[in-house]
Structures are given as C-alpha cells and as structure tokens.
Protein backbone atom coordinates (compact mmCIF):
# COMPACT_ATOMS: atom_id res chain seq x y z
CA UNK A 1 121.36 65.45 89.54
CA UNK A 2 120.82 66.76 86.01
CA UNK A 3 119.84 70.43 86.74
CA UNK A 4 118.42 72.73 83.23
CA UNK A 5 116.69 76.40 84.32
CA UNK A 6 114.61 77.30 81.49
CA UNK A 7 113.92 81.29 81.97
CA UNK A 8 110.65 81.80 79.81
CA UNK A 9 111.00 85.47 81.27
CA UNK A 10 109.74 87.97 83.90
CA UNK A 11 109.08 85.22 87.13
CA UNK A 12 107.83 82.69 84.90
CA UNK A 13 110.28 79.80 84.79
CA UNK A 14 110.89 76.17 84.53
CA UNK A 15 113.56 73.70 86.38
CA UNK A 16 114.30 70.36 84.92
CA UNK A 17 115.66 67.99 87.62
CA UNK A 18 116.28 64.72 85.93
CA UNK A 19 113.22 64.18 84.29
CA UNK A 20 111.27 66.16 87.36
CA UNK A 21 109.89 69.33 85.80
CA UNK A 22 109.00 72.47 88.23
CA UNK A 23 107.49 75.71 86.63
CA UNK A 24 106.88 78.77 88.08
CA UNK A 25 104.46 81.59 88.25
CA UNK A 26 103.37 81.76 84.54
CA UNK A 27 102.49 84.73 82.73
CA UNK A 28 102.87 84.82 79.11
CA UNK A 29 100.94 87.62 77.91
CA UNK A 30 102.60 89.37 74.21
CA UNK A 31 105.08 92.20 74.53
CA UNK A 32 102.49 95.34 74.45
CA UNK A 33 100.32 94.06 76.72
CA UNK A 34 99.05 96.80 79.53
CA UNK A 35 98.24 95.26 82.80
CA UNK A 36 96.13 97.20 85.32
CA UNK A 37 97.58 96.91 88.77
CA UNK A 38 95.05 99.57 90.12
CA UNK A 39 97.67 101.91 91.49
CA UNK A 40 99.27 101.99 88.15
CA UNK A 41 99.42 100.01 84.74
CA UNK A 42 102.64 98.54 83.05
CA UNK A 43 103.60 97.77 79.54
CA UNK A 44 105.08 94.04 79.02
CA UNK A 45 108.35 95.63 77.41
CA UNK A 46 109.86 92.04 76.27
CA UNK A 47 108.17 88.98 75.01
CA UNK A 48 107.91 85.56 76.59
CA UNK A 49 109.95 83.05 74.89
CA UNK A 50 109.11 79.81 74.94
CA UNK A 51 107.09 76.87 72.89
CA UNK A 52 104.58 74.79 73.81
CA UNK A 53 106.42 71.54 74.57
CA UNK A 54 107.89 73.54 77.30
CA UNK A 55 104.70 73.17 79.36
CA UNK A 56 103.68 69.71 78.60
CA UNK A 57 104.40 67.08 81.99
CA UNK A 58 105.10 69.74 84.46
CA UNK A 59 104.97 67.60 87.59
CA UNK A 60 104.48 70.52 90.19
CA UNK A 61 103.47 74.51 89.59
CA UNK A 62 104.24 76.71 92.15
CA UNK A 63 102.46 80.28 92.43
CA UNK A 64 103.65 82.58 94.68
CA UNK A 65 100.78 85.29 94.69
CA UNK A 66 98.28 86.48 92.23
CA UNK A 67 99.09 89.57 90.50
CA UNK A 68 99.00 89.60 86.88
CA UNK A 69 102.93 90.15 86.23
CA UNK A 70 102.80 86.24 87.77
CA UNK A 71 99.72 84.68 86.76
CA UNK A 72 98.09 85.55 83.85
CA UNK A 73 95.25 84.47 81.67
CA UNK A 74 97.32 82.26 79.29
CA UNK A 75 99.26 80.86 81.69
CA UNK A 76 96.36 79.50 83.50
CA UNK A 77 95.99 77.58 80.67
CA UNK A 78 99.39 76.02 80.41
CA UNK A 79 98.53 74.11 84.51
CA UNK A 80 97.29 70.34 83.83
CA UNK A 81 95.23 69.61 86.42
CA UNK A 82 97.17 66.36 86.64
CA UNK A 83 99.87 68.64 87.93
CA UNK A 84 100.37 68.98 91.58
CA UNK A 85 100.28 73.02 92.34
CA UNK A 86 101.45 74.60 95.21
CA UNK A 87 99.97 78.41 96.17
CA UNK A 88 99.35 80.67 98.45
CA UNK A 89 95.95 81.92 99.82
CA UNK A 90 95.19 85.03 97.19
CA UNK A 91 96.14 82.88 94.22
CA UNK A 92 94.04 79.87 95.08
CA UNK A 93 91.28 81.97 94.54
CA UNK A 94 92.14 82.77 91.02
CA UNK A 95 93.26 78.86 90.36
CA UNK A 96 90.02 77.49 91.73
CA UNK A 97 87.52 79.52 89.38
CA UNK A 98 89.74 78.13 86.57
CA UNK A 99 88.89 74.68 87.59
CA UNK A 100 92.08 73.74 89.13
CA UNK A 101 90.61 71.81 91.95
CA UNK A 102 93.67 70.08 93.58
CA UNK A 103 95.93 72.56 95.21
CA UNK A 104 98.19 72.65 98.13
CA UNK A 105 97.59 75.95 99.81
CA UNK A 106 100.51 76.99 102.05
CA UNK A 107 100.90 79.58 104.55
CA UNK A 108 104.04 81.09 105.26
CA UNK A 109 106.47 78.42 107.40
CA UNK A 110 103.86 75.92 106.44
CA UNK A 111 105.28 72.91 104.57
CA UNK A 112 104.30 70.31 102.48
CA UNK A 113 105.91 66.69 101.36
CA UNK A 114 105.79 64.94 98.17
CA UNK A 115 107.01 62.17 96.25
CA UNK A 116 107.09 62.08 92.27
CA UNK A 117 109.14 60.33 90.18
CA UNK A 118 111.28 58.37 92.73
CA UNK A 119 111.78 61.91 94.05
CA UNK A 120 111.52 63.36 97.53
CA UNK A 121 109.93 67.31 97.31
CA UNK A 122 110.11 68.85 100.71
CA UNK A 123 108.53 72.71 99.85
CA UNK A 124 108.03 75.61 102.78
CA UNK A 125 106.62 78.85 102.41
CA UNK A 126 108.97 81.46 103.50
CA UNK A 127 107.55 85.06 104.18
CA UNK A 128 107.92 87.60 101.28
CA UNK A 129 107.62 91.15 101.97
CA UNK A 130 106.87 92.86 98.79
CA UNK A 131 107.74 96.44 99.67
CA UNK A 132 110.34 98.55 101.72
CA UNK A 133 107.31 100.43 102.62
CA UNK A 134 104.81 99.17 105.03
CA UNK A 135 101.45 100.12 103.43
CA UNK A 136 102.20 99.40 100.06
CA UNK A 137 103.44 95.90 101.22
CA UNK A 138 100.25 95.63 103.22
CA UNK A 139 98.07 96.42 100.25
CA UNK A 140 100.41 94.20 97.47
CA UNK A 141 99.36 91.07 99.85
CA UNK A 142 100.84 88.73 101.09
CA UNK A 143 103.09 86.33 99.22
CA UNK A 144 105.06 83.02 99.31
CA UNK A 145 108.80 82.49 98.58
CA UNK A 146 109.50 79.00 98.59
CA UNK A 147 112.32 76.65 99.63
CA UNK A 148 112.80 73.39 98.49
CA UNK A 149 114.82 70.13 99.18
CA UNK A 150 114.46 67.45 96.64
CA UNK A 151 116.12 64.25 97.73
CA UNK A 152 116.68 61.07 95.13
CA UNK A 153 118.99 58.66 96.66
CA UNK A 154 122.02 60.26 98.19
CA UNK A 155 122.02 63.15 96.46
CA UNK A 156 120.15 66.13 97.99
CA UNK A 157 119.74 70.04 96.63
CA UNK A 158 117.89 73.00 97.81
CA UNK A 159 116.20 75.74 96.31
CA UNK A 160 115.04 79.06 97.74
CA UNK A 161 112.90 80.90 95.19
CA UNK A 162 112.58 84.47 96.41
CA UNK A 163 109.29 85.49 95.27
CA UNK A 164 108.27 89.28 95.31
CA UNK A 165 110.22 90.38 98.35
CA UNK A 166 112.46 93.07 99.23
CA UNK A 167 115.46 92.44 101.76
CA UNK A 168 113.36 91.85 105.45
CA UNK A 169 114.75 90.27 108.36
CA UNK A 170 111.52 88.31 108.52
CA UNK A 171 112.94 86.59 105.47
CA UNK A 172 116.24 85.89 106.43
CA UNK A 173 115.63 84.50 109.44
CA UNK A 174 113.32 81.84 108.43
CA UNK A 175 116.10 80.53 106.36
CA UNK A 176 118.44 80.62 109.31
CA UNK A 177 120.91 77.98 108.99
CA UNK A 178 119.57 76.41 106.03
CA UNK A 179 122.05 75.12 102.87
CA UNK A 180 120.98 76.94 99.48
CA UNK A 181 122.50 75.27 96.77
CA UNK A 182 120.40 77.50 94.16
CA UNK A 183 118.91 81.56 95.12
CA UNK A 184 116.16 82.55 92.47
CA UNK A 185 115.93 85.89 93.80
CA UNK A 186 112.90 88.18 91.96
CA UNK A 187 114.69 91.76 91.25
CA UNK A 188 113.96 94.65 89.48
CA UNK A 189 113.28 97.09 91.93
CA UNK A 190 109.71 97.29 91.14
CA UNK A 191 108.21 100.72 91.05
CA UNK A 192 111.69 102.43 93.05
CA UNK A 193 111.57 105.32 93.26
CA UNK A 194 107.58 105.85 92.83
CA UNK A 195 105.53 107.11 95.72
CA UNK A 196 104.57 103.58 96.23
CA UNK A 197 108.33 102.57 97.21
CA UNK A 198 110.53 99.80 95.91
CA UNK A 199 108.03 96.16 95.79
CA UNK A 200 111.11 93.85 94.80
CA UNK A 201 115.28 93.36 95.15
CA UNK A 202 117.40 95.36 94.08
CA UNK A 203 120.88 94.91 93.86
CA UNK A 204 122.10 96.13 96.34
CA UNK A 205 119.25 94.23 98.72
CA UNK A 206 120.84 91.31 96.69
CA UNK A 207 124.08 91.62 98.10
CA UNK A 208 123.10 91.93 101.45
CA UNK A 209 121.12 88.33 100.59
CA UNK A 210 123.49 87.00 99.07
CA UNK A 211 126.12 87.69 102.17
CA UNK A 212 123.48 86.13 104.84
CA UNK A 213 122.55 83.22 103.26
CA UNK A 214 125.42 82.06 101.22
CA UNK A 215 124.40 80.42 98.28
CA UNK A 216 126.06 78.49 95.27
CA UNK A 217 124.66 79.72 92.66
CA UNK A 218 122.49 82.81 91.96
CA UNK A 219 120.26 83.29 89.15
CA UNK A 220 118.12 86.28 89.10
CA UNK A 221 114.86 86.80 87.27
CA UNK A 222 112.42 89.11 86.86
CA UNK A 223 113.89 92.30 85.49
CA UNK A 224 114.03 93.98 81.97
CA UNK A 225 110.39 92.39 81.74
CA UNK A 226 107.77 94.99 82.53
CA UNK A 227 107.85 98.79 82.74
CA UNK A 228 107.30 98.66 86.37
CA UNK A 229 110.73 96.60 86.68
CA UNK A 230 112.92 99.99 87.04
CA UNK A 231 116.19 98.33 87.98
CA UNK A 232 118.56 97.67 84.72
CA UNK A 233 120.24 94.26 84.35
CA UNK A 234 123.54 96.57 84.47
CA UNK A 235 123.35 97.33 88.67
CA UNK A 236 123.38 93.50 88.70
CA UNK A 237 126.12 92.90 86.59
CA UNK A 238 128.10 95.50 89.07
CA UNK A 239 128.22 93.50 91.76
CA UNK A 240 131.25 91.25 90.14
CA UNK A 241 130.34 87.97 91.97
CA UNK A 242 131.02 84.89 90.36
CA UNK A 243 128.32 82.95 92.09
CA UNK A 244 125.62 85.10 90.05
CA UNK A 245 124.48 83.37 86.83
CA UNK A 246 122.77 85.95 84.25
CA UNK A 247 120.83 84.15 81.83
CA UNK A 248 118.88 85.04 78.64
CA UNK A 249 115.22 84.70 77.98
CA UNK A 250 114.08 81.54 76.19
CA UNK A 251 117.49 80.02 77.27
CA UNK A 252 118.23 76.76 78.82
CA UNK A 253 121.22 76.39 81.36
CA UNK A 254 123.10 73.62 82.52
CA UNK A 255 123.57 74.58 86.77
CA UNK A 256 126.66 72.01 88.30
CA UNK A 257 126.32 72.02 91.87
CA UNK A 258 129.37 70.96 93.53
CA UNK A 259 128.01 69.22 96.94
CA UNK A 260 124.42 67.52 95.90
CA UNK A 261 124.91 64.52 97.92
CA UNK A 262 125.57 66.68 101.65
C-alpha cells in the first residue's frame, strides 16, 4: 500500500492510504492565537500549514479528546458529515452541537469495524493517560489513542496513534503482542516541569515506547506547536534511532513499510 503522512501540524494530521484518506484531530487556529485551557492559556507559536484540498474526501476523522489544542473551531468545519468519525465520549459532545450526527463513540478497548473503499478498517481505543501525575490526568479527561489495522487484499498494516498520553503501563499492555508497523506518538512534554506535571511524551518516555512495542517506523507529532509543548524537537533528535522519521509541517512523506502483507 501507497502510504503519504501529511503533518498539517500540532496533532492535526492526515494519512493517505491508496486513495483512503484518515485525518486527525484538527485544529487550525492562526499562529497568535491564545487558547484558554482554564489552568493556564497557550500561544499557537507556529502556523498550520495546509490548503483546503487537503480536507476535501476524508473518508474517516478520528478525535481523540476535546481540548482545544485538538479540536478547534475551524477544524470543526473542515468534518463532512459524509465522513465517518470516530471519538471518544468528551468530544462527541462538542461534535454533536456542531451537527455532526453520525459518530462512532468508543470507549477505551472498545472497537469498531469498517469497510470503505474495498478497504478493511479495524480501529480500538487504547487508554491514554494524559499526565505523570494522577490529578491532573484525572481532571485533563479521559482520552483515546487508537490502533488500527487496515486490510486490502493480502496486504495488511497497523497503526497505533498515541494520543495525549504519557508512558503508563495501562497503555502498553493493551497493545501487548500486537505488530505496529507505524507509532504516531503525541510528544512535547506538555506543561513539564509546571506544577501541573508533564500531560504528554517526552523523549525519553519515547524510548521506553519505542523499546516495548517495537515499531517500524516512528513519526512524532505534536511539538514545537504551542507554548505549552515545552519539549524541543532537539531531545528527540538525541535519541539517534533510525526508525524515527522527523517531518516538517505542511510536508507530505512517502512511509515504505517493509512487511505489509504479514
């Protein structure tokens, strides 16, 4: 299969699988923009980069949760409601008042089937912690990461998109024995060292993913973004391993994966 990642920036990005299109948490608000997070507000240090073509016949959305650094006002507007969208509880909410009637709420370890385009989209909801500490994690509410298999034929890959997490074992185990072809991990050590405690990877939690679950390829997102995003793209760099794939913002990249059809 024909794999492109399209990294519009921050979470928000879209995955071209043949002529299957996937897009992720949107937010597209201008560089400048101050988001209110209640605890604390954040400057949107980098603009999006995309055009509006991008967003025309996505097949499936996914949201993982409903703060504003992944769903935003203007990308509400870029879902088609003849897109199928997959969310969690929190951001259904949001998604319904905007008149986006058909959704696929999952739970964590909840999964859902579907076939588009001659393809076969197996997605679960895999427990994301987001934050080392147990009351800020508790308060940031709950969100999905999601894995995906998506079949055509004899060839077969799978996806695990990290969502906001930080390294749990809750996380790792309910990926326990599973092939990952592609790890989308979310990083930049949201708000570390803050008294509200590190919300998202950093690199070194990276490593210790990357060692457990032994992916092909690794392309990480969300960092550099938003103010709040305190770990620099440099800490990443330093972990010299070949597997890790840094892209740029408004880029589109080719990803080869060796053993599709296993």
């Amino acid at each position: 299969m024909e794999i492109i990642f399209n990294w519009i920036g921050g979470a928000t990005f879209i995955l071209t699988i043949g002529n299957l299109n996937i897009a992720i948490d949107p937010v597209l608000c201008e560089k400048g923009t101050v988001q209110d997070y209640f605890w604390f507000k954040s400057e949107r240090i980098e603009q999006p980069i995309y055009i509006e073509k991008d967003f025309e016949n996505i097949d499936l959305w996914l949201i993982t949760h409903n703060h504003e650094d992944h769903l935003d006002s203007i990308g509400l507007s870029k879902i088609s409601n003849s897109s199928e969208i997959v969310c969690n509880k929190n951001s259904s909410k949001i998604l319904l008042e905007k008149g986006k009637n058909y959704l696929t709420v999952l739970s964590w370890k909840q999964t859902k089937e579907f076939s588009i385009k001659g393809y076969k989209i197996e997605i679960e909801a895999i427990p994301a912690i987001h934050g080392i500490n147990p009351l800020s994690a508790l308060l940031a509410g709950k969100v999905n990461g999601y894995y995906l298999t998506i079949t055509k034929g004899k060839e077969k890959i799978r996806i695990y998109i990290t969502g906001d997490t930080v390294y749990k074992n809750k996380t790792i185990e309910a990926l326990e024995n599973r092939e990952i072809d592609i790890l989308i991990p979310n990083m930049g050590a949201a708000k570390q060292g803050s008294w509200i405690m590190t919300l998202t990877l950093n690199s070194r939690m990276l490593m210790k993913m990357i060692s457990k679950l032994k992916p092909e390829i690794v392309i990480p997102v969300h960092y550099g973004t938003f103010e709040h995003y305190k770990e620099p793209v440099e800490n990443i760099k330093e972990i010299n391993d070949k597997r890790i794939r840094l892209v740029a913002v408004g880029s589109k990249t080719e990803l080869k994966i060796k053993n599709a059809s296993r």
